[in-house]
C-alpha atoms as a PDB file:
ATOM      1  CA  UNK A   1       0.000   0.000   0.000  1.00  0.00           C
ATOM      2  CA  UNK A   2       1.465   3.933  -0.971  1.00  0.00           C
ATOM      3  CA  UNK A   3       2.065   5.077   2.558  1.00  0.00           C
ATOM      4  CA  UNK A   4       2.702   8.546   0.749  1.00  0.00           C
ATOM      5  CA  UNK A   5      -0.919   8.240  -0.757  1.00  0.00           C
ATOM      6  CA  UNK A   6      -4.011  10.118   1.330  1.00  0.00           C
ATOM      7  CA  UNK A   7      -6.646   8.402  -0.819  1.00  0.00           C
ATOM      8  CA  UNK A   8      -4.742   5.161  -0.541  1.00  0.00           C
ATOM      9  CA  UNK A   9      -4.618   5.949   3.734  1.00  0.00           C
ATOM     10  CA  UNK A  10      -8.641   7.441   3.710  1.00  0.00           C
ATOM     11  CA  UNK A  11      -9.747   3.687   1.773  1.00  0.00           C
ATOM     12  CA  UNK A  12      -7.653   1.327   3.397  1.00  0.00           C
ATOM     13  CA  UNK A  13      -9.307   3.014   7.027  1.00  0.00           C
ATOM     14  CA  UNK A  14     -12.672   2.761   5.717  1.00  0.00           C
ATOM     15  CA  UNK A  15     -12.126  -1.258   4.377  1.00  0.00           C
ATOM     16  CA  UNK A  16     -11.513  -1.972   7.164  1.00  0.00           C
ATOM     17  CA  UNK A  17     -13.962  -0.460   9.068  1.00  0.00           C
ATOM     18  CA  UNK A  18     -16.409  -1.795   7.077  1.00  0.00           C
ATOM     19  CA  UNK A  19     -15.278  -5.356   7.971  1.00  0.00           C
ATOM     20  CA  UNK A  20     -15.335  -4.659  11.982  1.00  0.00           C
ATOM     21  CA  UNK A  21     -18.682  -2.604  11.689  1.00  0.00           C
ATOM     22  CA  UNK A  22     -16.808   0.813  12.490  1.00  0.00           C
ATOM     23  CA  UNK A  23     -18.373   4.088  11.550  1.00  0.00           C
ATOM     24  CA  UNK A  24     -15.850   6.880  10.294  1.00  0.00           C
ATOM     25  CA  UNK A  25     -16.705  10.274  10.300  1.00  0.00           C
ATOM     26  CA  UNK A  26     -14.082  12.381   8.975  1.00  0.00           C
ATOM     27  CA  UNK A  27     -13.736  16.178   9.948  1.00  0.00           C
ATOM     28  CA  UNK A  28     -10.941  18.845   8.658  1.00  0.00           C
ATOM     29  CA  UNK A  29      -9.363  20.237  11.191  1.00  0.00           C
ATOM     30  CA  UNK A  30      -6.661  22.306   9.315  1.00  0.00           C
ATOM     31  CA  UNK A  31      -5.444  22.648   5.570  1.00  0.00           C
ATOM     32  CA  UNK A  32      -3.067  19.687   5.832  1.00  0.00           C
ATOM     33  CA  UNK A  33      -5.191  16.638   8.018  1.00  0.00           C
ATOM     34  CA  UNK A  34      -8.177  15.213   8.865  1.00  0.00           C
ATOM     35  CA  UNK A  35      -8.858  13.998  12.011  1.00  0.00           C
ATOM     36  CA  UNK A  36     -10.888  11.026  11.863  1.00  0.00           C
ATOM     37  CA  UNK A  37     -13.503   9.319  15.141  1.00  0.00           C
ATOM     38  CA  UNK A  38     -14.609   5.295  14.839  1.00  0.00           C
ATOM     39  CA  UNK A  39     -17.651   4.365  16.124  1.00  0.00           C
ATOM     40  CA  UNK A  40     -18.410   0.808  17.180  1.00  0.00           C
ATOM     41  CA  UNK A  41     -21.704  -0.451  16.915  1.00  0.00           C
ATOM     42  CA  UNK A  42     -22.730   0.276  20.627  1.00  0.00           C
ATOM     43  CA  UNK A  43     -22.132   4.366  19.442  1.00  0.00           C
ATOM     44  CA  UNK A  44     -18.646   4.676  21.522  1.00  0.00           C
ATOM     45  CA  UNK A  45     -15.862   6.228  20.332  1.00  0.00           C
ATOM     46  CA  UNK A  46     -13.195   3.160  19.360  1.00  0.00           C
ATOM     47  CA  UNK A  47     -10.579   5.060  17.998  1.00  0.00           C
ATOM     48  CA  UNK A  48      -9.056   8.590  17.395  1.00  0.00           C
ATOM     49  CA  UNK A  49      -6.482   9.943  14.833  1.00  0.00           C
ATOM     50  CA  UNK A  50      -4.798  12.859  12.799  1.00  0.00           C
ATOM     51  CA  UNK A  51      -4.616  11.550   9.253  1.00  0.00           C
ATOM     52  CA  UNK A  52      -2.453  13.620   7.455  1.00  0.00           C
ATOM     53  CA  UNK A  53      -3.539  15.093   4.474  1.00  0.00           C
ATOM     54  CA  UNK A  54      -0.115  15.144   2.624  1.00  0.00           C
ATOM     55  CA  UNK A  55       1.671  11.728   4.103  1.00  0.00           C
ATOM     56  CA  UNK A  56       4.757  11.980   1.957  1.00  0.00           C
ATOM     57  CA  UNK A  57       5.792  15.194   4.091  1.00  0.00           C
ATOM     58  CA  UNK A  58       5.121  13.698   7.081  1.00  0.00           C
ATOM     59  CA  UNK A  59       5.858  10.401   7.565  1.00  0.00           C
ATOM     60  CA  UNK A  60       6.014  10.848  11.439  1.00  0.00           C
ATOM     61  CA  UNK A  61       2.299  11.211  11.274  1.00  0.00           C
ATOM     62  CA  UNK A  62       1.831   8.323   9.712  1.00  0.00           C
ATOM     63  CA  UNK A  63       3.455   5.992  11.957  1.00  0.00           C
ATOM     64  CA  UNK A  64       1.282   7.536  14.556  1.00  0.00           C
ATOM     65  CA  UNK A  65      -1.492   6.954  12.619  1.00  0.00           C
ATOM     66  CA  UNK A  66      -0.535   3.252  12.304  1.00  0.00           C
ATOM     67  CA  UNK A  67       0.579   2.679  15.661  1.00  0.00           C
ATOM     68  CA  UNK A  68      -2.402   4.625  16.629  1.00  0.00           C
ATOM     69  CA  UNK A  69      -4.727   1.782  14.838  1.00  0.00           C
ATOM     70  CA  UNK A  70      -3.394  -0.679  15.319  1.00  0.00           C
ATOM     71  CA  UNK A  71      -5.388  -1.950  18.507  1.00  0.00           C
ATOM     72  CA  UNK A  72      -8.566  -2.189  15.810  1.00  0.00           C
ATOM     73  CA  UNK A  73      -6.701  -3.382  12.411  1.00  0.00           C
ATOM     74  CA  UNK A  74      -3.753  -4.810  13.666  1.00  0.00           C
ATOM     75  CA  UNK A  75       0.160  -4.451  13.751  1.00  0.00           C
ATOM     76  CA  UNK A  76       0.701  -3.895   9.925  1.00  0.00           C
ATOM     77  CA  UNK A  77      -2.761  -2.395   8.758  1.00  0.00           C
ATOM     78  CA  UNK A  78      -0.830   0.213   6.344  1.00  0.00           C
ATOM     79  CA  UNK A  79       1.550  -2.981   4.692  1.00  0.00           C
ATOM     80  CA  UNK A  80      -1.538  -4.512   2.905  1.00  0.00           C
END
């Protein structure tokens, strides 16, 4: 999967969401990221995260992101 790639990021999250019955709602909070809220079926918050809207400058970010997730998709969620 293109680490560097938003869209790539923003489908892989809602995939698999869809397969463990998360809800994503997406919000902008500045210019450059999105921070994102999942939703398990019981309406509590499962998750939180800053998904950067330009990955390839900061790569940081994205290992949070990942690390950040990985408690709902696993260690290697962003590796396909």
């Amino acid at each position: 999967m293109e680490r560097d790639d938003y869209a790539a990021i923003r489908d892989r999250i809602a995939m698999l969401s869809r397969q463990r019955r998360l809800r994503c709602d997406w919000s902008e909070t500045t210019k450059r990221q999105r921070f994102l809220l999942l939703w398990d079926a019981e309406g509590r918050v499962a998750a939180r995260a800053i998904v950067p809207l330009y990955p390839a400058e900061t790569p940081m970010l994205v290992d949070l992101l990942e690390r950040g997730l990985a408690h709902l998709f696993g260690a290697d969620w962003l590796e396909d």
